[in-house]
Protein backbone atom coordinates (compact mmCIF):
# COMPACT_ATOMS: atom_id res chain seq x y z
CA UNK A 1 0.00 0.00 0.00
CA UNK A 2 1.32 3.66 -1.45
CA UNK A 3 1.97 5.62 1.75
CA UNK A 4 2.88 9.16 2.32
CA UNK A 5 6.35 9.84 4.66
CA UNK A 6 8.29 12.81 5.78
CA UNK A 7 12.25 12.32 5.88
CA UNK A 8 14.42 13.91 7.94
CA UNK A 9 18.01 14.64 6.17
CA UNK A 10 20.17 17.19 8.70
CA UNK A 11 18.28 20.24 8.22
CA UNK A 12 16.02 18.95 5.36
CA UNK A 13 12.62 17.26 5.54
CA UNK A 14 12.14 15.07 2.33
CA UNK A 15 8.02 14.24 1.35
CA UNK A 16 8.34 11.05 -0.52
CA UNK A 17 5.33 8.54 -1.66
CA UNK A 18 6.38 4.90 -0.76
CA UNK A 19 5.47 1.45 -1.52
CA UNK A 20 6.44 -1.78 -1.69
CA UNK A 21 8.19 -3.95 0.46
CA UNK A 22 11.48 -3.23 2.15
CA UNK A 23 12.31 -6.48 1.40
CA UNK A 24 12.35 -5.81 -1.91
CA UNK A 25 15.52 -3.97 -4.29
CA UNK A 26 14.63 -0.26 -3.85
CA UNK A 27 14.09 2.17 -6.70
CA UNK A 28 14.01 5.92 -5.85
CA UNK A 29 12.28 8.00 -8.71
CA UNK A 30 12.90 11.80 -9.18
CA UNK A 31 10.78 14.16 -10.67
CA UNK A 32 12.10 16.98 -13.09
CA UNK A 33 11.33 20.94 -14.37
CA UNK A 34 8.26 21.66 -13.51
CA UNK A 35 6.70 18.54 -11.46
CA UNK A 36 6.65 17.35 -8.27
CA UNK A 37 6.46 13.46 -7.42
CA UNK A 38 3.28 12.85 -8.64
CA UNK A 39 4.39 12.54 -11.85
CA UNK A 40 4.72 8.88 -10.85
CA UNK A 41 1.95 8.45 -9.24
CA UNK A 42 0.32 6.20 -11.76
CA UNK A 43 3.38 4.13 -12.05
CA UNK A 44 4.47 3.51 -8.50
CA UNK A 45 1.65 0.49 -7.67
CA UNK A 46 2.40 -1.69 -10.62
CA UNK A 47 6.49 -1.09 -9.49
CA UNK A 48 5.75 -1.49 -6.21
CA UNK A 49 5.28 -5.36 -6.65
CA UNK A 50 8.92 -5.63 -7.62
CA UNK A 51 10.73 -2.61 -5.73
CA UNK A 52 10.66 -1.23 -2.84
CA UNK A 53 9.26 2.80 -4.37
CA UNK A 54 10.39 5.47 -3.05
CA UNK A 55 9.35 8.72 -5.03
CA UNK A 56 10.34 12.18 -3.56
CA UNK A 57 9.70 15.51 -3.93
CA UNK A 58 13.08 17.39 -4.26
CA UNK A 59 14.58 19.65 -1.75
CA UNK A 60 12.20 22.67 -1.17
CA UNK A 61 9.37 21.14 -3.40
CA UNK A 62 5.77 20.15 -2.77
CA UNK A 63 5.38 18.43 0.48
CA UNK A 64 9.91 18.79 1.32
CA UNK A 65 10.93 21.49 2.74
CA UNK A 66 14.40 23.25 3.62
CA UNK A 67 16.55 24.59 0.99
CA UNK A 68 19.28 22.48 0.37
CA UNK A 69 23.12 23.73 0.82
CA UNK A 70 23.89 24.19 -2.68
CA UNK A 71 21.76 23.16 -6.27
CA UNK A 72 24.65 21.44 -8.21
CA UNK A 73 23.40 18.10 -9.23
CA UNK A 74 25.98 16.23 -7.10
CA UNK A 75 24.96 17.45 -3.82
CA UNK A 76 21.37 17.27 -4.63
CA UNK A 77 22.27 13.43 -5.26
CA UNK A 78 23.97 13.22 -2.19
CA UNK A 79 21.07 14.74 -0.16
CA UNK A 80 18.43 11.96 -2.44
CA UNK A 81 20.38 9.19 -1.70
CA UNK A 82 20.69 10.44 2.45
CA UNK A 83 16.77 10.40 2.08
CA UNK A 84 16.72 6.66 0.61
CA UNK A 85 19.08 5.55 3.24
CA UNK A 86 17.11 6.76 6.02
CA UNK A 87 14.32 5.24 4.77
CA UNK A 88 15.73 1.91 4.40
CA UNK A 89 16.50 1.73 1.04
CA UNK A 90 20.22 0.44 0.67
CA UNK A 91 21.94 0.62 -2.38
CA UNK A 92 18.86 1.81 -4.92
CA UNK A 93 18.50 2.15 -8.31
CA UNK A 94 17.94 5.93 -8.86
CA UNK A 95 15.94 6.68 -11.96
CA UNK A 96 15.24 10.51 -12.81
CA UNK A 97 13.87 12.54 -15.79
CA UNK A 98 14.94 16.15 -17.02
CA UNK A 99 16.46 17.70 -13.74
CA UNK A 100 16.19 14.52 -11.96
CA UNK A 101 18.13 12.50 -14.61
CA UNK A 102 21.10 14.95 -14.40
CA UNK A 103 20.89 14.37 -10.49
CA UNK A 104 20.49 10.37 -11.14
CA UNK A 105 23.38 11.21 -13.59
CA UNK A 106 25.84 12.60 -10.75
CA UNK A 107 24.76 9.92 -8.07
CA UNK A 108 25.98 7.26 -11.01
CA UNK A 109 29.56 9.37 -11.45
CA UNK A 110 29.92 11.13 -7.50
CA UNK A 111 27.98 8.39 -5.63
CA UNK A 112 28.31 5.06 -7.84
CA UNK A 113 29.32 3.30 -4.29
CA UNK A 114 26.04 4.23 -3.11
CA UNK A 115 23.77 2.57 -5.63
CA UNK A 116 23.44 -0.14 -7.96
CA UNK A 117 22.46 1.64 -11.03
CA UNK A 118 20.78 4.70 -12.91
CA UNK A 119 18.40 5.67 -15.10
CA UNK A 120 18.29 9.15 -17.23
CA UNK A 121 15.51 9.90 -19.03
CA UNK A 122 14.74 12.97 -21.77
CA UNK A 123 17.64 15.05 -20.48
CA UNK A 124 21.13 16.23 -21.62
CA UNK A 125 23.41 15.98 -19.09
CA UNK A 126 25.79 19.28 -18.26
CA UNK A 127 29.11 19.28 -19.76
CA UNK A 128 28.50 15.86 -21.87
CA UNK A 129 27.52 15.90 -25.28
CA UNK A 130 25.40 17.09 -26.92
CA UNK A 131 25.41 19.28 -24.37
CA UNK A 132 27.12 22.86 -26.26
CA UNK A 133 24.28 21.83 -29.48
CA UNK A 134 21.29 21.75 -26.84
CA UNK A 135 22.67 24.92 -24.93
CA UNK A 136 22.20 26.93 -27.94
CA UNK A 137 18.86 26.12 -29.22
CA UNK A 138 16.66 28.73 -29.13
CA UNK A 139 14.16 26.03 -28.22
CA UNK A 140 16.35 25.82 -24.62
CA UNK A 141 16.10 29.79 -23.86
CA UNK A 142 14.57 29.13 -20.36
CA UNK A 143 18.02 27.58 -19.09
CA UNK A 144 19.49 31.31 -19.84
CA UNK A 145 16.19 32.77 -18.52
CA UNK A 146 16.49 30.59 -15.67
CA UNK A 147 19.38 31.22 -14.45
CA UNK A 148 19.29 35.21 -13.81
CA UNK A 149 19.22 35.96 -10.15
CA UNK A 150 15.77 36.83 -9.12
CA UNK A 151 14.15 37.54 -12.38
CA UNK A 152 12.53 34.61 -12.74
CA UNK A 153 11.23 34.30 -9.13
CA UNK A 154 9.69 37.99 -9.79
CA UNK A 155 7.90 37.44 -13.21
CA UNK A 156 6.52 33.74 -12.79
CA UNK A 157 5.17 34.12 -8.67
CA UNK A 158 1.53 33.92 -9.37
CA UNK A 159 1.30 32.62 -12.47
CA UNK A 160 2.77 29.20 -11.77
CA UNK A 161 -0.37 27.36 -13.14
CA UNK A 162 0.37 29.16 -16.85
CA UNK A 163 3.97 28.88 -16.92
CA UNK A 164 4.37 25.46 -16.39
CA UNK A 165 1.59 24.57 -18.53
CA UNK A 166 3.43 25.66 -21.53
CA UNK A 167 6.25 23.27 -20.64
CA UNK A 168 4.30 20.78 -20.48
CA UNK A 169 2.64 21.25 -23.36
CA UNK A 170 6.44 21.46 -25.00
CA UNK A 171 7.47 18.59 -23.33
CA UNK A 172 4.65 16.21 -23.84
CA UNK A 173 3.87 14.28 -27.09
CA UNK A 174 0.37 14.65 -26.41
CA UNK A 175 -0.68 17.00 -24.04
CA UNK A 176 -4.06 15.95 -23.84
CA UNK A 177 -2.63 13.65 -21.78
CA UNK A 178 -1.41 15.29 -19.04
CA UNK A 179 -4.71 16.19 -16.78
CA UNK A 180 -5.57 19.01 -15.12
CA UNK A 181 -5.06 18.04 -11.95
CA UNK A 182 -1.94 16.98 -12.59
CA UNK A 183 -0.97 20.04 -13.76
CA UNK A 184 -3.02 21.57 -10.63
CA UNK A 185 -0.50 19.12 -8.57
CA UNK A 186 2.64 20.36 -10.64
CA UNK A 187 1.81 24.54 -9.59
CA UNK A 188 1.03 23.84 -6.03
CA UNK A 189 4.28 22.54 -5.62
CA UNK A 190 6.08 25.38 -6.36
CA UNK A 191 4.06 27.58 -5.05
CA UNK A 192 6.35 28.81 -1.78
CA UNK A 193 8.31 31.52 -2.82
CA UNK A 194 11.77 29.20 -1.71
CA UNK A 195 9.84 26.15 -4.00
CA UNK A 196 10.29 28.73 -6.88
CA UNK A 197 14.02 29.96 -5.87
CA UNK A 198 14.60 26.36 -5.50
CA UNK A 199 13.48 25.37 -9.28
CA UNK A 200 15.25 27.79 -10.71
CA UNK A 201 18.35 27.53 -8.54
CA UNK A 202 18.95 23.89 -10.32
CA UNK A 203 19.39 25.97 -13.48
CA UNK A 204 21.66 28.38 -11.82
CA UNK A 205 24.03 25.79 -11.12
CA UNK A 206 24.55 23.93 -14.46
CA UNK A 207 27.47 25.62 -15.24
CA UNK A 208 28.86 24.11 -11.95
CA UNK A 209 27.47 20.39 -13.33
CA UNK A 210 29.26 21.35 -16.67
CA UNK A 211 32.83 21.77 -15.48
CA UNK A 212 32.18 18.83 -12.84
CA UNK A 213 31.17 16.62 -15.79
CA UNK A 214 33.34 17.51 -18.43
CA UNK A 215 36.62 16.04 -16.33
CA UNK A 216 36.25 12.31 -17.69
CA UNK A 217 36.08 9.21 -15.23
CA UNK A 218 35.21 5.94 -15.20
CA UNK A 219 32.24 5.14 -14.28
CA UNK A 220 31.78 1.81 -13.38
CA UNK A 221 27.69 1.90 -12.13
CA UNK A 222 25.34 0.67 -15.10
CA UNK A 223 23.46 3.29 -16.44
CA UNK A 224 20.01 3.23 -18.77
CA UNK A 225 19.25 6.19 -20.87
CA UNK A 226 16.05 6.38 -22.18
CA UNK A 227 14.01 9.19 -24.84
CA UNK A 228 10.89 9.23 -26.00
CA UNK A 229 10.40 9.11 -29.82
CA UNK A 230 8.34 12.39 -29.93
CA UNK A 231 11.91 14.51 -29.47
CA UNK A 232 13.58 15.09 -32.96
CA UNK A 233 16.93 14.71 -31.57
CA UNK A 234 19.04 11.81 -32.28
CA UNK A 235 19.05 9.49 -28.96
CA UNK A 236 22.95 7.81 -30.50
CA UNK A 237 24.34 11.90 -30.18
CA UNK A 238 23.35 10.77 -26.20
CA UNK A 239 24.82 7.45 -26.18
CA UNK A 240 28.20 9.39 -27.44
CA UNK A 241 28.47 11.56 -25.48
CA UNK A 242 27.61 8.95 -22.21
CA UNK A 243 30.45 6.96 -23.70
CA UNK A 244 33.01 9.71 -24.05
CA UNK A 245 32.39 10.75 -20.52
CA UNK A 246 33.75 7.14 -19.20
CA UNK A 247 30.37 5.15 -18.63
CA UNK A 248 31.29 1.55 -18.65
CA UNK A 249 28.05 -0.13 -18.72
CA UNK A 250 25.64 1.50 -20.79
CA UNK A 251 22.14 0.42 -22.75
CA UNK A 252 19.95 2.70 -24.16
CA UNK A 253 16.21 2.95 -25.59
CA UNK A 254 13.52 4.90 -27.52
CA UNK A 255 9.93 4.90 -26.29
CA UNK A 256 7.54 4.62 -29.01
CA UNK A 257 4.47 7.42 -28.99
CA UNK A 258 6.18 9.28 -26.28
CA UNK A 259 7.09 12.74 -25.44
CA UNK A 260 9.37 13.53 -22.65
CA UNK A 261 7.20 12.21 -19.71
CA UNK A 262 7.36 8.64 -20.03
CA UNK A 263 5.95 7.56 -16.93
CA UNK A 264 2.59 9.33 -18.06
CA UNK A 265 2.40 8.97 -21.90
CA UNK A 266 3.52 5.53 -21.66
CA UNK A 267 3.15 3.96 -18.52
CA UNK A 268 3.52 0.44 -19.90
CA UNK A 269 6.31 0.44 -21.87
CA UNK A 270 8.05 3.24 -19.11
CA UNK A 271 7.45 0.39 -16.23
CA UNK A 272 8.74 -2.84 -18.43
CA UNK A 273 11.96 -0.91 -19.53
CA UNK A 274 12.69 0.41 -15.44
CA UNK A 275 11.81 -3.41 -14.47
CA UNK A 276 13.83 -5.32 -16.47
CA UNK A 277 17.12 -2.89 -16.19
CA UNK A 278 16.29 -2.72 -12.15
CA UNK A 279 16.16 -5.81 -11.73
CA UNK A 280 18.95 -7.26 -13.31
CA UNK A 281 21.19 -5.25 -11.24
CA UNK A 282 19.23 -4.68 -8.40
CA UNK A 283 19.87 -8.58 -7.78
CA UNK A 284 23.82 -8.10 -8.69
């Protein structure tokens, strides 16, 4: 049964929906720009009979609160994995999408010790390529707009319920499919003037995740990278770039009929890919 927890981590308090048993491998899912955790909401039963779920709001967002010490992806994967640990969960697979995938990303390359594998879905990771293409795509002018101090927190306070629809609409194959009250779900979650700061802090700090990420290691912890078909770009530019940055164990997929939120356009296909690749080295 899906239950809803509060986490302490030092001065943070992490909301995260849980199922499964803890008997089971554990599977922490992370939300992206601009959702919360209930993005997997419709996913987390059917996982829950393998896993052990564990799907958090981030620092500052939704039902967490405390702003976290700094919004570079590798201490935002430090403070995630902190939250599955004191729930119980050991050595998780951390799955993410957008945002969340570049912080499942770092815990794979800062934190591999920590977990037993990642999954990155619909994102470009900072510093890895095709990360200098995507960075200057007009489509991408809200990581620039993003990232100026205050601005953003200034013009979008109020209007969170607008905003965000239009990148969902943008992100989504379909956007019929993403309901109301999920997008009702998505503004409330940021609607705290520190849930805001918070949002747009991540962008603030990918120039930090760039020069982090563009020193190559090897990176020993398997990693999945998954797109959805609706997104023109080339998923193999992805799978370069992955390589180049020292992943050692690497698989890749497209989801057919798909936009960038998998685990709402296609729930099906989104929970057989995350089972299989879970599995297999959640029992390693």
């Amino acid at each position: 049964m899906r239950r809803e927890t509060s986490i302490s981590v030092g001065p943070l308090t992490l909301s995260a929906n849980i199922a499964g048993s803890t008997d089971r491998p554990a599977l922490c899912l992370l939300h992206g720009w601009p959702q919360t955790s209930a993005i997997y909401d419709g996913v987390i039963d059917e996982l829950a009979s393998d896993f052990h779920v564990l799907a958090f709001d981030l620092p500052a967002i939704g039902g967490s609160r405390g702003m976290p010490s700094a919004a570079d992806k590798s201490t935002l994967a430090d403070v995630m994995l902190a939250g599955c640990e004191a729930a119980g969960a050991r050595s998780p697979v951390i799955a993410g999408v957008d945002i969340g995938g570049m912080i499942a990303f770092a815990a794979a390359r800062d934190h591999g010790a920590r977990i037993k594998a990642a999954i990155v879905m619909n994102t470009v990771i900072p510093g890895i390529e095709p990360w200098s293409k995507v960075v200057t795509d007009p489509r991408v002018w809200h990581f620039g707009f993003h990232s100026v101090p205050k601005l953003p927190e200034l013009l979008v306070q109020g209007h969170q319920r607008e905003y965000f629809d239009f990148f969902t609409d943008v992100l989504a194959g379909d956007p019929k499919r993403i309901s109301a009250s999920l997008r009702d779900e998505f503004a409330r979650g940021y609607t705290r003037p520190e849930s805001l700061q918070a949002g747009f802090d991540w962008y603030r700090a990918l120039e930090t995740d760039a020069k982090r990420n563009a020193a190559r290691r090897a990176i020993q912890t398997p990693l999945l990278y998954l797109r959805g078909d609706a997104d023109p770009r080339s998923i193999d530019d992805y799978v370069a770039g992955f390589e180049a940055a020292g992943v050692q164990h690497l698989q890749s997929a497209v989801v057919a009929d798909s936009g960038e939120l998998l685990m709402l356009e296609a729930p099906e296909q989104f929970t057989k890919l995350v089972r299989e690749f879970a599995l297999r080295y959640a029992e390693l």
